[in-house]
PDB file of N, CA and C in Angstrom:
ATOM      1  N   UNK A   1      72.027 104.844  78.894  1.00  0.00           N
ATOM      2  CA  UNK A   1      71.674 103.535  79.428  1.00  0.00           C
ATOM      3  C   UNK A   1      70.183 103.550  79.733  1.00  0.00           C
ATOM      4  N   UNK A   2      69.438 102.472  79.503  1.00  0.00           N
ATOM      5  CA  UNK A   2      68.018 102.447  79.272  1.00  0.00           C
ATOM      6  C   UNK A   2      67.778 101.933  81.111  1.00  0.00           C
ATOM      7  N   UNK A   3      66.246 102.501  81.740  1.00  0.00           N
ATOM      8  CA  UNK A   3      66.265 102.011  82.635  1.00  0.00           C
ATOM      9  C   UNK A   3      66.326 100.456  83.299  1.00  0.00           C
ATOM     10  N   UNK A   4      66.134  99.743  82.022  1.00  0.00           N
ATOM     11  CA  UNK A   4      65.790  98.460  82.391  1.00  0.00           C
ATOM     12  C   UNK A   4      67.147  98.051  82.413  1.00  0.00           C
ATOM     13  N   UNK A   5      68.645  98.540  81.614  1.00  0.00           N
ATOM     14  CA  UNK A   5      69.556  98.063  81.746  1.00  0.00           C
ATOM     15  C   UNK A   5      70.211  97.980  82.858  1.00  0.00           C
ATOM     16  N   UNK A   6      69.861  99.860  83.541  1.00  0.00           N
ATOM     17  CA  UNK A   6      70.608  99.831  84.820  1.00  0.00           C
ATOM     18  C   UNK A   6      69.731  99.387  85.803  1.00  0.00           C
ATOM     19  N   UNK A   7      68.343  98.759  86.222  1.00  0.00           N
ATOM     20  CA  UNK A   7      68.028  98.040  87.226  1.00  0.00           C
ATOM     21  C   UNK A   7      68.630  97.046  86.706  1.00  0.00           C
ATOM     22  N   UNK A   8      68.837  96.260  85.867  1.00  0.00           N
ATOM     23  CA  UNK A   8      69.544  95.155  86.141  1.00  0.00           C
ATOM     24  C   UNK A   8      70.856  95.160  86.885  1.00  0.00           C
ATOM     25  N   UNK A   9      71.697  96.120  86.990  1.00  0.00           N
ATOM     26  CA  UNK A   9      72.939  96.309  88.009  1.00  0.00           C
ATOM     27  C   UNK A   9      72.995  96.693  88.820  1.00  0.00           C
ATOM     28  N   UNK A  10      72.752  96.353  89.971  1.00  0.00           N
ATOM     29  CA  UNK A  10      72.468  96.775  91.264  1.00  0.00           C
ATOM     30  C   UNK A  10      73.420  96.159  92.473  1.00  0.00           C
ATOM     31  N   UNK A  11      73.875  96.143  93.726  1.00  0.00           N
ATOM     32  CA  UNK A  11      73.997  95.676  94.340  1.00  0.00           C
ATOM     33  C   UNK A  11      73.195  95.989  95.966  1.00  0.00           C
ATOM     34  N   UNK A  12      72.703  95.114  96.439  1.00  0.00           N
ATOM     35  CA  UNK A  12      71.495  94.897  97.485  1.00  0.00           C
ATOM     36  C   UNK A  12      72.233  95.445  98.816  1.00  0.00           C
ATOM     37  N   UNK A  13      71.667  96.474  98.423  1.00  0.00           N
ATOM     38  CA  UNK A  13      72.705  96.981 100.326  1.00  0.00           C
ATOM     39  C   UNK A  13      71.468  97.183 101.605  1.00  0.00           C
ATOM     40  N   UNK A  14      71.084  96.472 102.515  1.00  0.00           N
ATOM     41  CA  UNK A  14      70.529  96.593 103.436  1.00  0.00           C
ATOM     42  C   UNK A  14      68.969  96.712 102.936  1.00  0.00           C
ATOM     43  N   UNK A  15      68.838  95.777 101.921  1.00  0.00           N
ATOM     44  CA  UNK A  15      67.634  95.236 101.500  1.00  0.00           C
ATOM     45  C   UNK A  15      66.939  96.677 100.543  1.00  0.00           C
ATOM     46  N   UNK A  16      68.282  97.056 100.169  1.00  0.00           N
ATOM     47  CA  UNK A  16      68.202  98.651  99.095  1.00  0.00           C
ATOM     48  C   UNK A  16      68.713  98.060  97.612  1.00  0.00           C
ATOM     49  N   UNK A  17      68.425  98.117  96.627  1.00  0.00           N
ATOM     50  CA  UNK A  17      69.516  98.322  95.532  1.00  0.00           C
ATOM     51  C   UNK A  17      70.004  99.440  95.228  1.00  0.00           C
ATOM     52  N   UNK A  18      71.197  98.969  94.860  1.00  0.00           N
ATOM     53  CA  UNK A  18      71.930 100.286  95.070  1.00  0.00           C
ATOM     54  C   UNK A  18      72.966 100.131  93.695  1.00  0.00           C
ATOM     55  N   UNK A  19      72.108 100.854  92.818  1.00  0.00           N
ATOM     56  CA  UNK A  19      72.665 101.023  90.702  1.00  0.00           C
ATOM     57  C   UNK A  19      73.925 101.247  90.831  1.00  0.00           C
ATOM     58  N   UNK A  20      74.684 100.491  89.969  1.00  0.00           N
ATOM     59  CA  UNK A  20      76.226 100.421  89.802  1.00  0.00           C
ATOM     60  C   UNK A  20      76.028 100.370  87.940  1.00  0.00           C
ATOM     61  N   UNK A  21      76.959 100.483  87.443  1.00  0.00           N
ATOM     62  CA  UNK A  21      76.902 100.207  86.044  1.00  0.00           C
ATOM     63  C   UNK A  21      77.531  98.943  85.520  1.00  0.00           C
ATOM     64  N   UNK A  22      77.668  98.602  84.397  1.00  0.00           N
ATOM     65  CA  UNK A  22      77.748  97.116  84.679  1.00  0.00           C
ATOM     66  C   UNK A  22      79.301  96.289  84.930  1.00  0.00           C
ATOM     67  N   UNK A  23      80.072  97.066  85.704  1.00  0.00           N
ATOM     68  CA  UNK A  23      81.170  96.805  86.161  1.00  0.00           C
ATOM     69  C   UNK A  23      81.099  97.201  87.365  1.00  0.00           C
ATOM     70  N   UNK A  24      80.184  97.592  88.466  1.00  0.00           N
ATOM     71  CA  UNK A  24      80.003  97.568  89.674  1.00  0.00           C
ATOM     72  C   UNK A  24      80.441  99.199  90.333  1.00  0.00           C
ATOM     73  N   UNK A  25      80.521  99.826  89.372  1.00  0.00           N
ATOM     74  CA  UNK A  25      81.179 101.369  89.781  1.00  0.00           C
ATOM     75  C   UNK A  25      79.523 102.081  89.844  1.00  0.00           C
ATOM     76  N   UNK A  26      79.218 102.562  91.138  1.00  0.00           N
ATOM     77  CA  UNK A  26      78.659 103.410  91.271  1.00  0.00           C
ATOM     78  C   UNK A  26      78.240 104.466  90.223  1.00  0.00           C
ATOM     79  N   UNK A  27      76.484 104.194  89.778  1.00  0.00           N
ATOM     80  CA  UNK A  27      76.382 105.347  88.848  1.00  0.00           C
ATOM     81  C   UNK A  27      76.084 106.944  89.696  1.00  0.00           C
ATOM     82  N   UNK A  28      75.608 106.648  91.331  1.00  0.00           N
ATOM     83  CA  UNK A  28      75.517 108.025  91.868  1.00  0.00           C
ATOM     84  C   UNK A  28      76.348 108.015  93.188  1.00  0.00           C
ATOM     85  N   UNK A  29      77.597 108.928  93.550  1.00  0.00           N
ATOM     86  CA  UNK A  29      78.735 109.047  94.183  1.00  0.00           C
ATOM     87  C   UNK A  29      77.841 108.984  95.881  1.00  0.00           C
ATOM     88  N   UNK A  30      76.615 109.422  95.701  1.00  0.00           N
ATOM     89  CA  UNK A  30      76.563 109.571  96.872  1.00  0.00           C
ATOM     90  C   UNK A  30      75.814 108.186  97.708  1.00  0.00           C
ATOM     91  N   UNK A  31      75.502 106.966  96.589  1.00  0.00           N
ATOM     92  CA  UNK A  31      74.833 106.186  97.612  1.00  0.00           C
ATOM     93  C   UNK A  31      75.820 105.149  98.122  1.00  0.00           C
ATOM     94  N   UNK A  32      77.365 105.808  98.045  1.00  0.00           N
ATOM     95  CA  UNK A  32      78.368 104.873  99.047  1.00  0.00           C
ATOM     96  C   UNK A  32      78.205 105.101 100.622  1.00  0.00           C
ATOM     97  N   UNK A  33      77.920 104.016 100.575  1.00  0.00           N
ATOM     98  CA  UNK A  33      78.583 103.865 102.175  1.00  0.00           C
ATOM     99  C   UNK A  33      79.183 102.521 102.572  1.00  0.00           C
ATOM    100  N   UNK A  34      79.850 102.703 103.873  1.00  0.00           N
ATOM    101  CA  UNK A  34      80.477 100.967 104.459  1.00  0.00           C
ATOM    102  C   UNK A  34      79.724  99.431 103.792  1.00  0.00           C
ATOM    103  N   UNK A  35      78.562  99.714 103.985  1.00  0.00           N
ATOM    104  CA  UNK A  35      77.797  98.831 103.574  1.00  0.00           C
ATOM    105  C   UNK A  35      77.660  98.513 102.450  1.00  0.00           C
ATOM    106  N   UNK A  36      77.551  99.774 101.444  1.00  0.00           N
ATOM    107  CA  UNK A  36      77.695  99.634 100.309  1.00  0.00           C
ATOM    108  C   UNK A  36      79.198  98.616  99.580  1.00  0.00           C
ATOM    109  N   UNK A  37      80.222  98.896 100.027  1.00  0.00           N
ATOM    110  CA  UNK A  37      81.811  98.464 100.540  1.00  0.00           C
ATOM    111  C   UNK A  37      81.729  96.470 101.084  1.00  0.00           C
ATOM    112  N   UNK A  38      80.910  96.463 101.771  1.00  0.00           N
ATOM    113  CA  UNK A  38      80.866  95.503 101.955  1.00  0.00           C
ATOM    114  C   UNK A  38      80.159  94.598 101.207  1.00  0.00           C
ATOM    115  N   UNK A  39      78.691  94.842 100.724  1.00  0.00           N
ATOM    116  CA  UNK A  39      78.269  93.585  99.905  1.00  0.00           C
ATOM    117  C   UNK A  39      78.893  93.712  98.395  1.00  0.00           C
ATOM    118  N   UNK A  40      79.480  95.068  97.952  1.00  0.00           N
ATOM    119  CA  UNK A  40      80.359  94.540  96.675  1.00  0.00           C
ATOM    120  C   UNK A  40      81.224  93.658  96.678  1.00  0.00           C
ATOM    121  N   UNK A  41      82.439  93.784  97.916  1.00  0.00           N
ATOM    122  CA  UNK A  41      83.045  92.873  98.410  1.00  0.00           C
ATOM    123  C   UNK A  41      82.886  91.605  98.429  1.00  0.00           C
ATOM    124  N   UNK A  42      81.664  91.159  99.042  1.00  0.00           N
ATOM    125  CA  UNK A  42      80.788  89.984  98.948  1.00  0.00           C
ATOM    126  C   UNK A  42      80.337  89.338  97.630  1.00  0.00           C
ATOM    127  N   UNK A  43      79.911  90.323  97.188  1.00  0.00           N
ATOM    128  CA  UNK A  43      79.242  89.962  95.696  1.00  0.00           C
ATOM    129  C   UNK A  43      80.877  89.696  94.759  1.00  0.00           C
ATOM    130  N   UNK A  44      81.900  90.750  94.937  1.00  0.00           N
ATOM    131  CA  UNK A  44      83.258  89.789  94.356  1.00  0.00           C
ATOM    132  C   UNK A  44      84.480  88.758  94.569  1.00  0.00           C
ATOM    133  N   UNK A  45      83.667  88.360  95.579  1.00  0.00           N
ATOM    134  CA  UNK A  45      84.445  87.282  96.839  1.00  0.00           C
ATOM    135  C   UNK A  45      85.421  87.706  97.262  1.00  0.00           C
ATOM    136  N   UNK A  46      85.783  89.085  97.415  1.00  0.00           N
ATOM    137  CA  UNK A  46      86.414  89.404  98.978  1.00  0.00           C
ATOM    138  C   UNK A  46      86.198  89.884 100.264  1.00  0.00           C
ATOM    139  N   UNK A  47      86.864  89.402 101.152  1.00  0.00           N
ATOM    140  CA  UNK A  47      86.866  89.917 102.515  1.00  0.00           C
ATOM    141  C   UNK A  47      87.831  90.540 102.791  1.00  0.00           C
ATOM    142  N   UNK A  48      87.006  92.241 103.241  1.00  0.00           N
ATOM    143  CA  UNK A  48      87.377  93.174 103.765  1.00  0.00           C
ATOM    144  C   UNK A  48      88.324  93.019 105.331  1.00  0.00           C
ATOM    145  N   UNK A  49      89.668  93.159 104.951  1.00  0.00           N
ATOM    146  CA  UNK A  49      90.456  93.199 106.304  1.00  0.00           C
ATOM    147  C   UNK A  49      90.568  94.810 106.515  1.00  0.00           C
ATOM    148  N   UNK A  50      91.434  94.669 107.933  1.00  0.00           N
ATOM    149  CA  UNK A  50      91.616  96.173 108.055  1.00  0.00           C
ATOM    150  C   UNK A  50      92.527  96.851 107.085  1.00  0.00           C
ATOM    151  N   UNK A  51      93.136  96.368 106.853  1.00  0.00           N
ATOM    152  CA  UNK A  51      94.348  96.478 105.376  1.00  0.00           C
ATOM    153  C   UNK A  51      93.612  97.097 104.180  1.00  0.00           C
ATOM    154  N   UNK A  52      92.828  96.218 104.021  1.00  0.00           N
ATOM    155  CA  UNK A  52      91.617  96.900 102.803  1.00  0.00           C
ATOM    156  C   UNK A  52      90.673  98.023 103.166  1.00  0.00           C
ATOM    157  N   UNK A  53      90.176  98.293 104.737  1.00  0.00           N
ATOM    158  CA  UNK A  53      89.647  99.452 104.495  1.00  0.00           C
ATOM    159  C   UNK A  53      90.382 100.674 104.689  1.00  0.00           C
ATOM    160  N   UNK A  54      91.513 100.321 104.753  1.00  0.00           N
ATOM    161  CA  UNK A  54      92.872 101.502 104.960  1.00  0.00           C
ATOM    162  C   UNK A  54      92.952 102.505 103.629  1.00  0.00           C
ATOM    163  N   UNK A  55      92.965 101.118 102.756  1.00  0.00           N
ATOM    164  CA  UNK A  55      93.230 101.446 101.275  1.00  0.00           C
ATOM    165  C   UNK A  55      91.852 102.466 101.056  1.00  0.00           C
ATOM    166  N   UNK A  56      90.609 101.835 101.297  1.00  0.00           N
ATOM    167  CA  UNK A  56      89.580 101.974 100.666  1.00  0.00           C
ATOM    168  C   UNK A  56      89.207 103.586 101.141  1.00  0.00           C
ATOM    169  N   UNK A  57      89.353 104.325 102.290  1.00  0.00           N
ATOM    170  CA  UNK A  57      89.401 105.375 103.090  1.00  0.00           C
ATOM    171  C   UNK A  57      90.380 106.052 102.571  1.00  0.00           C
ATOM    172  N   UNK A  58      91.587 105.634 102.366  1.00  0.00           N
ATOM    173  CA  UNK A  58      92.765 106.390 101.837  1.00  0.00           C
ATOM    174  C   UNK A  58      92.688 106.846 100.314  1.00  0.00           C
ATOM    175  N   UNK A  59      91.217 106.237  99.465  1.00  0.00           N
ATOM    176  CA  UNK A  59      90.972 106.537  98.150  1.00  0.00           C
ATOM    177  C   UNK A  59      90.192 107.235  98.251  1.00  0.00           C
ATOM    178  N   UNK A  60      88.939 107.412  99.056  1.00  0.00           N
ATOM    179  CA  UNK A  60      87.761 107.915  99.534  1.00  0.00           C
ATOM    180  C   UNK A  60      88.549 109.666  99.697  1.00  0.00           C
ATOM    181  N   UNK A  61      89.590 109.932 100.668  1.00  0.00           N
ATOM    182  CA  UNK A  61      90.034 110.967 101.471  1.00  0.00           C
ATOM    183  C   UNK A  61      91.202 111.354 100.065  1.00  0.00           C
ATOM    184  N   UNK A  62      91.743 110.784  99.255  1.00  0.00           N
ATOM    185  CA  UNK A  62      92.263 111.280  97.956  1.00  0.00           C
ATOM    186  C   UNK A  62      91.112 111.747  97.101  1.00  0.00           C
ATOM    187  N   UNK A  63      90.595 111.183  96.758  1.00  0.00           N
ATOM    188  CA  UNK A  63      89.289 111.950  95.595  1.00  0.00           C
ATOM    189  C   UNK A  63      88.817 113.212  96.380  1.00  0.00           C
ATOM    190  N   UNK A  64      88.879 113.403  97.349  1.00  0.00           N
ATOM    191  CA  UNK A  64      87.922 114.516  98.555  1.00  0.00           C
ATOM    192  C   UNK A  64      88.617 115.378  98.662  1.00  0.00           C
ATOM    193  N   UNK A  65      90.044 115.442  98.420  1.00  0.00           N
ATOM    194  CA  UNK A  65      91.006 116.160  98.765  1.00  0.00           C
ATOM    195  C   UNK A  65      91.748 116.859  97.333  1.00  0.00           C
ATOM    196  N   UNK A  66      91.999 115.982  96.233  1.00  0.00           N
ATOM    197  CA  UNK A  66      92.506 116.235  94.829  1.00  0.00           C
ATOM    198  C   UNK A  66      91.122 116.702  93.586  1.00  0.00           C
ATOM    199  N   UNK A  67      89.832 115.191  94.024  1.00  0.00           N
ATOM    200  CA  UNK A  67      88.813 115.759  93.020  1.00  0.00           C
ATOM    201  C   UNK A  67      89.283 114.710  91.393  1.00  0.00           C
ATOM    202  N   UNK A  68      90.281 113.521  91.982  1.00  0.00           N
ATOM    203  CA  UNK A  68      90.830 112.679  91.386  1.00  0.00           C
ATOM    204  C   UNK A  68      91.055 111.572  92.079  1.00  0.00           C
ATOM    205  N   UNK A  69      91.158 110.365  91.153  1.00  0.00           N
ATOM    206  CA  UNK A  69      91.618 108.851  91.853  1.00  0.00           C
ATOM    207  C   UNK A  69      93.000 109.011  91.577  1.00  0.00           C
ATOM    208  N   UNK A  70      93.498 108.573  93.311  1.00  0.00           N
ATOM    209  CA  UNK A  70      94.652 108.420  93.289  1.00  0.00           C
ATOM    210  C   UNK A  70      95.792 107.207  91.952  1.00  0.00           C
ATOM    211  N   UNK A  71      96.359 107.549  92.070  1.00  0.00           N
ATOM    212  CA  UNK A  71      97.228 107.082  90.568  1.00  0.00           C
ATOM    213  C   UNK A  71      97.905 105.543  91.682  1.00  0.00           C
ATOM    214  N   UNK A  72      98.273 104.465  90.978  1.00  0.00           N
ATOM    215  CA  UNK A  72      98.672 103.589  91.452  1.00  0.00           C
ATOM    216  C   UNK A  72     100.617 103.932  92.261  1.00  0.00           C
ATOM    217  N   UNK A  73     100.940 104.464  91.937  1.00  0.00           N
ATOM    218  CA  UNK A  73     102.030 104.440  92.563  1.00  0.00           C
ATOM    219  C   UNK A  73     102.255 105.766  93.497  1.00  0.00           C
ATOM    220  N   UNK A  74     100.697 106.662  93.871  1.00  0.00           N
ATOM    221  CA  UNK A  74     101.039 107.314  94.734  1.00  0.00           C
ATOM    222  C   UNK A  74     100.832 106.671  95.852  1.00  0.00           C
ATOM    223  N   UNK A  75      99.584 105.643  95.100  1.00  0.00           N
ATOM    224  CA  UNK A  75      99.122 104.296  96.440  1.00  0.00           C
ATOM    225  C   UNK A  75     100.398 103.756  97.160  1.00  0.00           C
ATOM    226  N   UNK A  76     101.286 103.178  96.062  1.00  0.00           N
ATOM    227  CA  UNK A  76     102.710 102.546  96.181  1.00  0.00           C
ATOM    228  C   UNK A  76     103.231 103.543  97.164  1.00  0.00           C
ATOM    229  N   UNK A  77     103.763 104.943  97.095  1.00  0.00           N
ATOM    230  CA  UNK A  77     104.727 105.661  97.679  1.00  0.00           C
ATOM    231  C   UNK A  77     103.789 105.573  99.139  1.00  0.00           C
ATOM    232  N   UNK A  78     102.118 105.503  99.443  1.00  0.00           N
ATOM    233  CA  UNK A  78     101.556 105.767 100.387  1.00  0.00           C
ATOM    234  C   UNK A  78     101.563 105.073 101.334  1.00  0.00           C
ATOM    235  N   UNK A  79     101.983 103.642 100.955  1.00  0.00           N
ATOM    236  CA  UNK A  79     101.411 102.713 101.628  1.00  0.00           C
ATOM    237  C   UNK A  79     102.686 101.854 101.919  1.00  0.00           C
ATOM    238  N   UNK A  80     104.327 102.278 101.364  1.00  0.00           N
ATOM    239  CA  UNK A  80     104.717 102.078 101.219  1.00  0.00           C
ATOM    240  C   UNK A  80     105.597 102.324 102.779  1.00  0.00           C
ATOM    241  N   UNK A  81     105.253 104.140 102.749  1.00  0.00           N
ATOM    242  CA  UNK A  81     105.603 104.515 103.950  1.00  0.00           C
ATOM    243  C   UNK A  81     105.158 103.875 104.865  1.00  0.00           C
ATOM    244  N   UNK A  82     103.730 103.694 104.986  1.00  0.00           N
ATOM    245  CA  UNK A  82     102.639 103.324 106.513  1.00  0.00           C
ATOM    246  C   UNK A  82     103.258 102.220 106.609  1.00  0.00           C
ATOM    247  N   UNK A  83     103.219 100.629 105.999  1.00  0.00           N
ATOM    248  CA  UNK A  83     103.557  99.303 105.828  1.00  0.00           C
ATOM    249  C   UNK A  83     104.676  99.103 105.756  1.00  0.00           C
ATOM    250  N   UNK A  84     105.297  99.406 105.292  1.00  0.00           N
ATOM    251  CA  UNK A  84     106.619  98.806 104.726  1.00  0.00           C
ATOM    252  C   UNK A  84     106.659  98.842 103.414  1.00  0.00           C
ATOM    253  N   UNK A  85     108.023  98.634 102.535  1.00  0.00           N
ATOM    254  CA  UNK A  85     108.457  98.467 100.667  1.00  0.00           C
ATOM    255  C   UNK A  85     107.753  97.162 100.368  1.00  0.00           C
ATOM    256  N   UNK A  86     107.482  95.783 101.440  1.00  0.00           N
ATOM    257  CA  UNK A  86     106.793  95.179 100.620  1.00  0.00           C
ATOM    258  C   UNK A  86     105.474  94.711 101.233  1.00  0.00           C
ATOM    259  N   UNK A  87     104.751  95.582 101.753  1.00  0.00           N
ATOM    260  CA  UNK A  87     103.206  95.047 102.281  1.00  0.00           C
ATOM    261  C   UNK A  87     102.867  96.461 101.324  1.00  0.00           C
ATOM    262  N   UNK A  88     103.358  97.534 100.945  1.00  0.00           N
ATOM    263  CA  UNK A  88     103.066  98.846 100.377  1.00  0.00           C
ATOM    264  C   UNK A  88     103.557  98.167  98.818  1.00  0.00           C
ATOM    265  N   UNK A  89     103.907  97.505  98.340  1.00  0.00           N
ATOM    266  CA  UNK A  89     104.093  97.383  97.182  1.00  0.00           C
ATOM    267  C   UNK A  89     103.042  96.839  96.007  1.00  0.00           C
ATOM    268  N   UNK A  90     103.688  97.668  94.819  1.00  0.00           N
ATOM    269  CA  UNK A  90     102.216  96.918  93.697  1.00  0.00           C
ATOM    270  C   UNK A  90     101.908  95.625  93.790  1.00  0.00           C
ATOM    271  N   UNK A  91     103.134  94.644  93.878  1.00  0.00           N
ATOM    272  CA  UNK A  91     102.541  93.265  93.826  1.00  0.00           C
ATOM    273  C   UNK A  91     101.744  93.019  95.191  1.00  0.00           C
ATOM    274  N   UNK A  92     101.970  93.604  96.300  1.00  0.00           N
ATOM    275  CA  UNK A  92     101.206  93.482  97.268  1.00  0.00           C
ATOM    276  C   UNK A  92      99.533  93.907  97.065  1.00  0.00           C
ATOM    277  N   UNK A  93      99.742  95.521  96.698  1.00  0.00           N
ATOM    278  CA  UNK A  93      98.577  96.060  96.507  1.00  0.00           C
ATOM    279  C   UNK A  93      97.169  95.477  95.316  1.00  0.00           C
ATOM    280  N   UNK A  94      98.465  94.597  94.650  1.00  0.00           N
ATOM    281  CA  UNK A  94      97.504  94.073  93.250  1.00  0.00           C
ATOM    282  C   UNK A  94      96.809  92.659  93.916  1.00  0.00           C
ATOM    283  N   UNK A  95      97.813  92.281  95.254  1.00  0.00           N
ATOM    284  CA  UNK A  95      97.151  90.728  95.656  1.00  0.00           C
ATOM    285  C   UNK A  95      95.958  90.825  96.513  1.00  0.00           C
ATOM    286  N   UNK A  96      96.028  92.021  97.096  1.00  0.00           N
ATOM    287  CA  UNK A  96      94.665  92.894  98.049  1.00  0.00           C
ATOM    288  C   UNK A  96      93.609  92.772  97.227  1.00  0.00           C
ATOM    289  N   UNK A  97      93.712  93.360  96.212  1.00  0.00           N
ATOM    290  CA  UNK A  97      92.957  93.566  95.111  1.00  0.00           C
ATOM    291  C   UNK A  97      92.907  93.161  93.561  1.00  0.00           C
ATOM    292  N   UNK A  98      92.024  91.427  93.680  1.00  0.00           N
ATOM    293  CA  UNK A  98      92.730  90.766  92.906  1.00  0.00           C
ATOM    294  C   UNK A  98      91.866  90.964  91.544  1.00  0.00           C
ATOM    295  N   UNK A  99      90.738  91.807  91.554  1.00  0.00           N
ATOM    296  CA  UNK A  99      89.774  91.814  90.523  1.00  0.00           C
ATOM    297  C   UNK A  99      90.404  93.341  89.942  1.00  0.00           C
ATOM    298  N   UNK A 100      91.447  93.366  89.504  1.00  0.00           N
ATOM    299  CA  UNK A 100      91.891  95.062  88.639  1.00  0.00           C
ATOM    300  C   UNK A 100      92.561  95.599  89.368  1.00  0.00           C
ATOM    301  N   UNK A 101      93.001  94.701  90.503  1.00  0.00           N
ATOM    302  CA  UNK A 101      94.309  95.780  91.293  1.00  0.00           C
ATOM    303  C   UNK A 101      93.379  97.072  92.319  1.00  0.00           C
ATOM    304  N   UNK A 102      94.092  97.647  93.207  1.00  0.00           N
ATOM    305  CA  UNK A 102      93.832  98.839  93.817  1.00  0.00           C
ATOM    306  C   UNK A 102      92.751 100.356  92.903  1.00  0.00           C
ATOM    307  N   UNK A 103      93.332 100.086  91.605  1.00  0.00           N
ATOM    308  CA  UNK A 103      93.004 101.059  91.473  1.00  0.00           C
ATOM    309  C   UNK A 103      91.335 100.984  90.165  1.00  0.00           C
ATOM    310  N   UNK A 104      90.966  99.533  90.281  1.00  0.00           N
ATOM    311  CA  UNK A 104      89.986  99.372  89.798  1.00  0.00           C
ATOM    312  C   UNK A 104      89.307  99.158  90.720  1.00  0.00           C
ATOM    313  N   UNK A 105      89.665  97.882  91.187  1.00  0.00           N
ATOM    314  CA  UNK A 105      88.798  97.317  92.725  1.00  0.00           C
ATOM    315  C   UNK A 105      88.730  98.038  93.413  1.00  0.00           C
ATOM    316  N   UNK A 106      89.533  98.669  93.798  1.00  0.00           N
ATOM    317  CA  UNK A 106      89.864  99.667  95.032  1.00  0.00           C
ATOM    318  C   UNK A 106      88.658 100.828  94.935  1.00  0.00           C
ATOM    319  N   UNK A 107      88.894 101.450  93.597  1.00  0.00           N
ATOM    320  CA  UNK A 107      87.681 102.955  93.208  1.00  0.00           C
ATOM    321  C   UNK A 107      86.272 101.974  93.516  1.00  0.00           C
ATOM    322  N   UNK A 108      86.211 100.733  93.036  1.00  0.00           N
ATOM    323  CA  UNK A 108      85.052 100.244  92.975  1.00  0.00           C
ATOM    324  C   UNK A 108      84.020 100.046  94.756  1.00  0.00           C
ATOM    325  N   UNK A 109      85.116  99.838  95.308  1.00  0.00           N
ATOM    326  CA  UNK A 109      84.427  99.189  96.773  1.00  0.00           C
ATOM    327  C   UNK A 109      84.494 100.857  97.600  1.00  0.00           C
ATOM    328  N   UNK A 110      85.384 101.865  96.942  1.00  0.00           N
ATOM    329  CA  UNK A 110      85.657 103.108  97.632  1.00  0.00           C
ATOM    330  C   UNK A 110      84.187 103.864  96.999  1.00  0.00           C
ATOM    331  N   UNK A 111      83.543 103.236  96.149  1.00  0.00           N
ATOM    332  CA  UNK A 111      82.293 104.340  95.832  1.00  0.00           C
ATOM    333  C   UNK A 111      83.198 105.377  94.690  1.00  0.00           C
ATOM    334  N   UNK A 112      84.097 104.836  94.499  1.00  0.00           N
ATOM    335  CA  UNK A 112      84.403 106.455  93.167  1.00  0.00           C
ATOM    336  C   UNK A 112      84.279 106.044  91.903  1.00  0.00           C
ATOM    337  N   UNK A 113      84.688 107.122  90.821  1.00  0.00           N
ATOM    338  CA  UNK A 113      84.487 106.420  89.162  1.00  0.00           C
ATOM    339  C   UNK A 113      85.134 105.710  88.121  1.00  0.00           C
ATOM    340  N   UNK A 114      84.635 105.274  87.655  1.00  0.00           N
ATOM    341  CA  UNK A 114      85.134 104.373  86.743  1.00  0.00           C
ATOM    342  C   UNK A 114      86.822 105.484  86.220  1.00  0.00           C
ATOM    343  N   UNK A 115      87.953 104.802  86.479  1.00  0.00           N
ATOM    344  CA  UNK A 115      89.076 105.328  85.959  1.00  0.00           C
ATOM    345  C   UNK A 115      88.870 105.627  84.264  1.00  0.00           C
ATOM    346  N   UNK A 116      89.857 106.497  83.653  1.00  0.00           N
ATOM    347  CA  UNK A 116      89.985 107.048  82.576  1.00  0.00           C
ATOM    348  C   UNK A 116      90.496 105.594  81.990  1.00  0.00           C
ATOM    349  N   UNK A 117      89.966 105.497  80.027  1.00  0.00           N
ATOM    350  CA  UNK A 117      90.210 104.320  79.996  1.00  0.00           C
ATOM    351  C   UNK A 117      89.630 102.918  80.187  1.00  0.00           C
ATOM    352  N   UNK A 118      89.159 103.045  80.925  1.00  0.00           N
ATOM    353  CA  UNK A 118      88.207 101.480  81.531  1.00  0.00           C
ATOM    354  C   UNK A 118      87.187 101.146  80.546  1.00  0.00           C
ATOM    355  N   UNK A 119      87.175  99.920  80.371  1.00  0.00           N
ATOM    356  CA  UNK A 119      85.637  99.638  79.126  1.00  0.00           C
ATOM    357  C   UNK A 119      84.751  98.565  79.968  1.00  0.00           C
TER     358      UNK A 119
END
């Protein structure tokens, strides 16, 4: 990717840009933070409830722990327990996250990488 391509993808975190590639996934793991979380959010018209940063921490503390994005139905079995069968469920988890579901949106606002697959 040429530099001029990736300044064009950025998202403005605390008057920083902060390079994403051009689907909003972080090209360097380490310039996530909350903030970072939040104006993607912004920039894809959602608002972060506590529900969402449950998820978003609970992907953060899976990659940290495995060294992998959690798979969508360990989300399901995870969240399934904490919430309940239907606030923990895919159709739930996919309505949280309405731009690719949990496990696009989700890696995306969590600072992790583009899933296997993704174009």
């Amino acid at each position: 990717m040429s530099s001029s391509t990736t300044a064009a993808h950025a998202v403005l975190v605390n008057g920083r840009a902060v390079r994403t590639d051009s689907e909003g996934y972080l090209l360097d793991l380490q310039d996530w933070s909350e903030d970072f979380a939040r104006a993607l959010a912004r920039q894809e018209g959602l608002v972060l409830t506590p529900a969402h940063w449950e998820v978003i921490h609970f992907l953060r503390e899976f990659w940290q722990e495995h060294g992998v994005q959690a798979q969508v139905r360990v989300m399901i079995r995870h969240f399934s327990e904490r919430w309940g069968p239907e606030r923990g469920s895919n159709h739930h988890l996919h309505e949280m996250f309405p731009i690719g579901g949990p496990q696009k949106q989700g890696n995306r606002l969590a600072g992790l990488l583009r899933t296997k697959g993704e174009h």
